[in-house]
C-alpha atoms as a PDB file:
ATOM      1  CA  UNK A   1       5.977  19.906  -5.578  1.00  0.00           C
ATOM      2  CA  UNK A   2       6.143  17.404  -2.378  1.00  0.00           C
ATOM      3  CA  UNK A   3       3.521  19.457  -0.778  1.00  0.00           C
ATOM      4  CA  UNK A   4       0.931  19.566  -3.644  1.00  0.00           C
ATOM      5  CA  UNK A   5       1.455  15.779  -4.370  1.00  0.00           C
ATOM      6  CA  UNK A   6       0.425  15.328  -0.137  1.00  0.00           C
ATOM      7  CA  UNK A   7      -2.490  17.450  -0.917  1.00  0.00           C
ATOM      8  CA  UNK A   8      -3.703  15.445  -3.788  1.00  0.00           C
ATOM      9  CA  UNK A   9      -2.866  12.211  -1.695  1.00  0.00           C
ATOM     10  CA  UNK A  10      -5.295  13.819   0.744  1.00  0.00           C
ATOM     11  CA  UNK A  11      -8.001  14.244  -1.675  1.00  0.00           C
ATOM     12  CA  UNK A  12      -8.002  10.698  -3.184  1.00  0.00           C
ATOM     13  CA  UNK A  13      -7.850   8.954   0.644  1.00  0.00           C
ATOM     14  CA  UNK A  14     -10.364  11.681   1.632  1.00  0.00           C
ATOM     15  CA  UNK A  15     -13.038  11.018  -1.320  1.00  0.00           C
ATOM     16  CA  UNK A  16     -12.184   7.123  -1.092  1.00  0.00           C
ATOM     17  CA  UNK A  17     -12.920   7.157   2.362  1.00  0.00           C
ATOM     18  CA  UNK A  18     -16.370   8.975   1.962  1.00  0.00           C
ATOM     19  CA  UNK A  19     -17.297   6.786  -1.006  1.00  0.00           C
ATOM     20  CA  UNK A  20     -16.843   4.116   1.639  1.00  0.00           C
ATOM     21  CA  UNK A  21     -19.138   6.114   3.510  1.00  0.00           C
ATOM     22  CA  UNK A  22     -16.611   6.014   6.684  1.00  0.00           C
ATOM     23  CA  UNK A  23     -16.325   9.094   9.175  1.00  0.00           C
ATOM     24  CA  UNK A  24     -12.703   9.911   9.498  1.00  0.00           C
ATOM     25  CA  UNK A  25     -12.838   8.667  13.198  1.00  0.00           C
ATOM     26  CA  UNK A  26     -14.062   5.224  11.705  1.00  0.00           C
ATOM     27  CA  UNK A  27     -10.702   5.024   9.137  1.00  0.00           C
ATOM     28  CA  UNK A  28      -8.551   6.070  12.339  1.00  0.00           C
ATOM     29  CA  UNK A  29      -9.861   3.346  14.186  1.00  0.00           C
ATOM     30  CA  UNK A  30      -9.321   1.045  11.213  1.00  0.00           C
ATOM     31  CA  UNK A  31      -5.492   2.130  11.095  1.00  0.00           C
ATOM     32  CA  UNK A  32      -5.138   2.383  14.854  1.00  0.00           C
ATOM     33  CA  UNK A  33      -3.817   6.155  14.178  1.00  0.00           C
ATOM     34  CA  UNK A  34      -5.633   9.400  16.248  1.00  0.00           C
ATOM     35  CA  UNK A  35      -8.147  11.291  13.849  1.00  0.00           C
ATOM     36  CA  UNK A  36      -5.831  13.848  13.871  1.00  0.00           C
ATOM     37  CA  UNK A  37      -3.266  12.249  11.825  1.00  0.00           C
ATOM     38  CA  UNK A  38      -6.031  11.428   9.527  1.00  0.00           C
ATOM     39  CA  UNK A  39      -6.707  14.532   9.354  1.00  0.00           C
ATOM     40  CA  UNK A  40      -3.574  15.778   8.704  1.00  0.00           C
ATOM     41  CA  UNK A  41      -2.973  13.292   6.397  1.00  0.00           C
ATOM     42  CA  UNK A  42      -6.282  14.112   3.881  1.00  0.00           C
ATOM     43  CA  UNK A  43      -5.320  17.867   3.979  1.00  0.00           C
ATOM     44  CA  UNK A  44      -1.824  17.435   2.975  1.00  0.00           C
ATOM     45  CA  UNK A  45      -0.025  18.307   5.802  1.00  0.00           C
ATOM     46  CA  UNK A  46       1.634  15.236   6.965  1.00  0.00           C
ATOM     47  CA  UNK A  47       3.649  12.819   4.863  1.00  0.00           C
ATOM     48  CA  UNK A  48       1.257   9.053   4.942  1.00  0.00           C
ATOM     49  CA  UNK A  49       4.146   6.579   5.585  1.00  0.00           C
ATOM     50  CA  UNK A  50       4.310   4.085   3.068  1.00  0.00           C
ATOM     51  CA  UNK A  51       3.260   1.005   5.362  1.00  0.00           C
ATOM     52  CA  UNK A  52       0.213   2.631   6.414  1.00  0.00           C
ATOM     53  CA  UNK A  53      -0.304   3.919   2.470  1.00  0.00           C
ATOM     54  CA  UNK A  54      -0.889   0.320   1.911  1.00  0.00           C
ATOM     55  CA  UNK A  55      -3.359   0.211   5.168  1.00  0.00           C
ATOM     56  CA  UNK A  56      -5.495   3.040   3.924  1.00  0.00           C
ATOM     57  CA  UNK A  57      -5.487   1.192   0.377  1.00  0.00           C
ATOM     58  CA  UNK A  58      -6.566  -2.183   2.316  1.00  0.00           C
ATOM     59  CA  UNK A  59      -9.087  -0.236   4.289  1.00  0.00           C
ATOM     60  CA  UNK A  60     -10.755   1.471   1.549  1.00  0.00           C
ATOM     61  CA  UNK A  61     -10.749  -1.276  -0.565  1.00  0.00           C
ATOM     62  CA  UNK A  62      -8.494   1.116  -3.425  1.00  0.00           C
ATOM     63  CA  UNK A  63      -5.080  -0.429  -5.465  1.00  0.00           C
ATOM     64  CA  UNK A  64      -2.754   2.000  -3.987  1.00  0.00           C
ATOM     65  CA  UNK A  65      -1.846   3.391  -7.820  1.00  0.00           C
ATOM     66  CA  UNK A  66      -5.472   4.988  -7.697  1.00  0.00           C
ATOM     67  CA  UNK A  67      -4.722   6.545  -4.607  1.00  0.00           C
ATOM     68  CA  UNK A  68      -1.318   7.558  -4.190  1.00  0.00           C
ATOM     69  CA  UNK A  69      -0.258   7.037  -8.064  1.00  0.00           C
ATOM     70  CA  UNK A  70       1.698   3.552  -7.567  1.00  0.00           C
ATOM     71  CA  UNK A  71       2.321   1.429 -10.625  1.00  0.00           C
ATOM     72  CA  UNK A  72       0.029  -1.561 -10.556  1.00  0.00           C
ATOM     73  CA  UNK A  73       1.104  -4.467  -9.405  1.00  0.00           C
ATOM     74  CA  UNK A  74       2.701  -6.986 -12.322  1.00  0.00           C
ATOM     75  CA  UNK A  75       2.372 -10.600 -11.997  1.00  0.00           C
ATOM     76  CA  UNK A  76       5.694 -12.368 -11.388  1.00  0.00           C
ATOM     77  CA  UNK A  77       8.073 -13.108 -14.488  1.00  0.00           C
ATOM     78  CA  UNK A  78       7.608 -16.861 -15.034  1.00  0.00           C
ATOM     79  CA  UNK A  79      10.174 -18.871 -13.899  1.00  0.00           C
ATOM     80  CA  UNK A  80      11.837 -22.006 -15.686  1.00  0.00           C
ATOM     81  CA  UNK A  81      12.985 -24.978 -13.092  1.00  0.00           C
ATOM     82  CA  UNK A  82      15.988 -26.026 -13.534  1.00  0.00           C
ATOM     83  CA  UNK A  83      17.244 -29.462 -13.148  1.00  0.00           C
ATOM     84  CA  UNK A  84      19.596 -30.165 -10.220  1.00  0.00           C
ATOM     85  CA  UNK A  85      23.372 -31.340 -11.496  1.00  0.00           C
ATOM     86  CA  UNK A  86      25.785 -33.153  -9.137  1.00  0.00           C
ATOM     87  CA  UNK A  87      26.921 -29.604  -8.406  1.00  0.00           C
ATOM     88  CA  UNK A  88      23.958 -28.335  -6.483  1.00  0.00           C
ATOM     89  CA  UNK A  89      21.761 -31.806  -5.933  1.00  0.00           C
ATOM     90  CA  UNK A  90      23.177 -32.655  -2.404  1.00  0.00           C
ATOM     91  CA  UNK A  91      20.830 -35.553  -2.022  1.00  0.00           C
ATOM     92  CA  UNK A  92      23.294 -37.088  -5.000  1.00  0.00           C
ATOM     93  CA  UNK A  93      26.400 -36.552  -2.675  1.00  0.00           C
ATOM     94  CA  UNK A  94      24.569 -38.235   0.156  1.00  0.00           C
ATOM     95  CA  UNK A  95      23.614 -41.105  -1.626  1.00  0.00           C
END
C-alpha cells in the first residue's frame, strides 16, 4: 500500500541519515525543511516530494534507487551525428 511504501521510505532516509551520523535537525537544515517534516517524513506520514527525494539522496550521499526504490540511472543511448544536407545546413543557403 501507499502508506507502507512511505513507511519503508522513512526507514531507508532514517537509517541513511544515522549512518551519516546526522541528527535529524542537521538533515533539516541541509534541506532547508522544519525537523518536523523530517520527521514526518522518516515515520511515514508525509509523502517526500520527489525534488526533495533527490535532496535527501544528495545529502546522504545514497542513489535514490537504494532509498526510495528508483531504477538506476542508465547512461545515455549513444548517438550517431549526422551529416548536415542542403536541407537542414543553413550555413549552405547563406553561402
Amino acid at each position: 500500500s501507499t502508506a507502507e511504501i512511505r513507511r519503508q521510505w522513512g526507514r531507508n532516509v532514517k537509517a541513511a541519515r544515522q549512518a551519516q551520523q546526522l541528527t535529524l535537525l542537521d538533515l533539516a537544515i541541509r534541506l532547508a525543511v522544519q525537523p518536523s517534516t523530517v520527521s514526518r517524513w522518516e515515520r511515514g506520514l508525509a509523502s517526500i516530494p520527489d525534488k526533495a527525494k533527490v535532496l535527501i539522496a544528495m545529502e546522504l550521499d545514497e542513489h535514490p534507487s537504494r532509498l526510495f526504490g528508483w531504477p538506476e540511472a542508465r547512461p545515455p543511448a549513444p548517438t550517431v551525428p549526422t551529416a548536415p544536407t542542403k536541407s537542414n545546413d543553413r550555413r549552405s543557403r547563406a553561402a
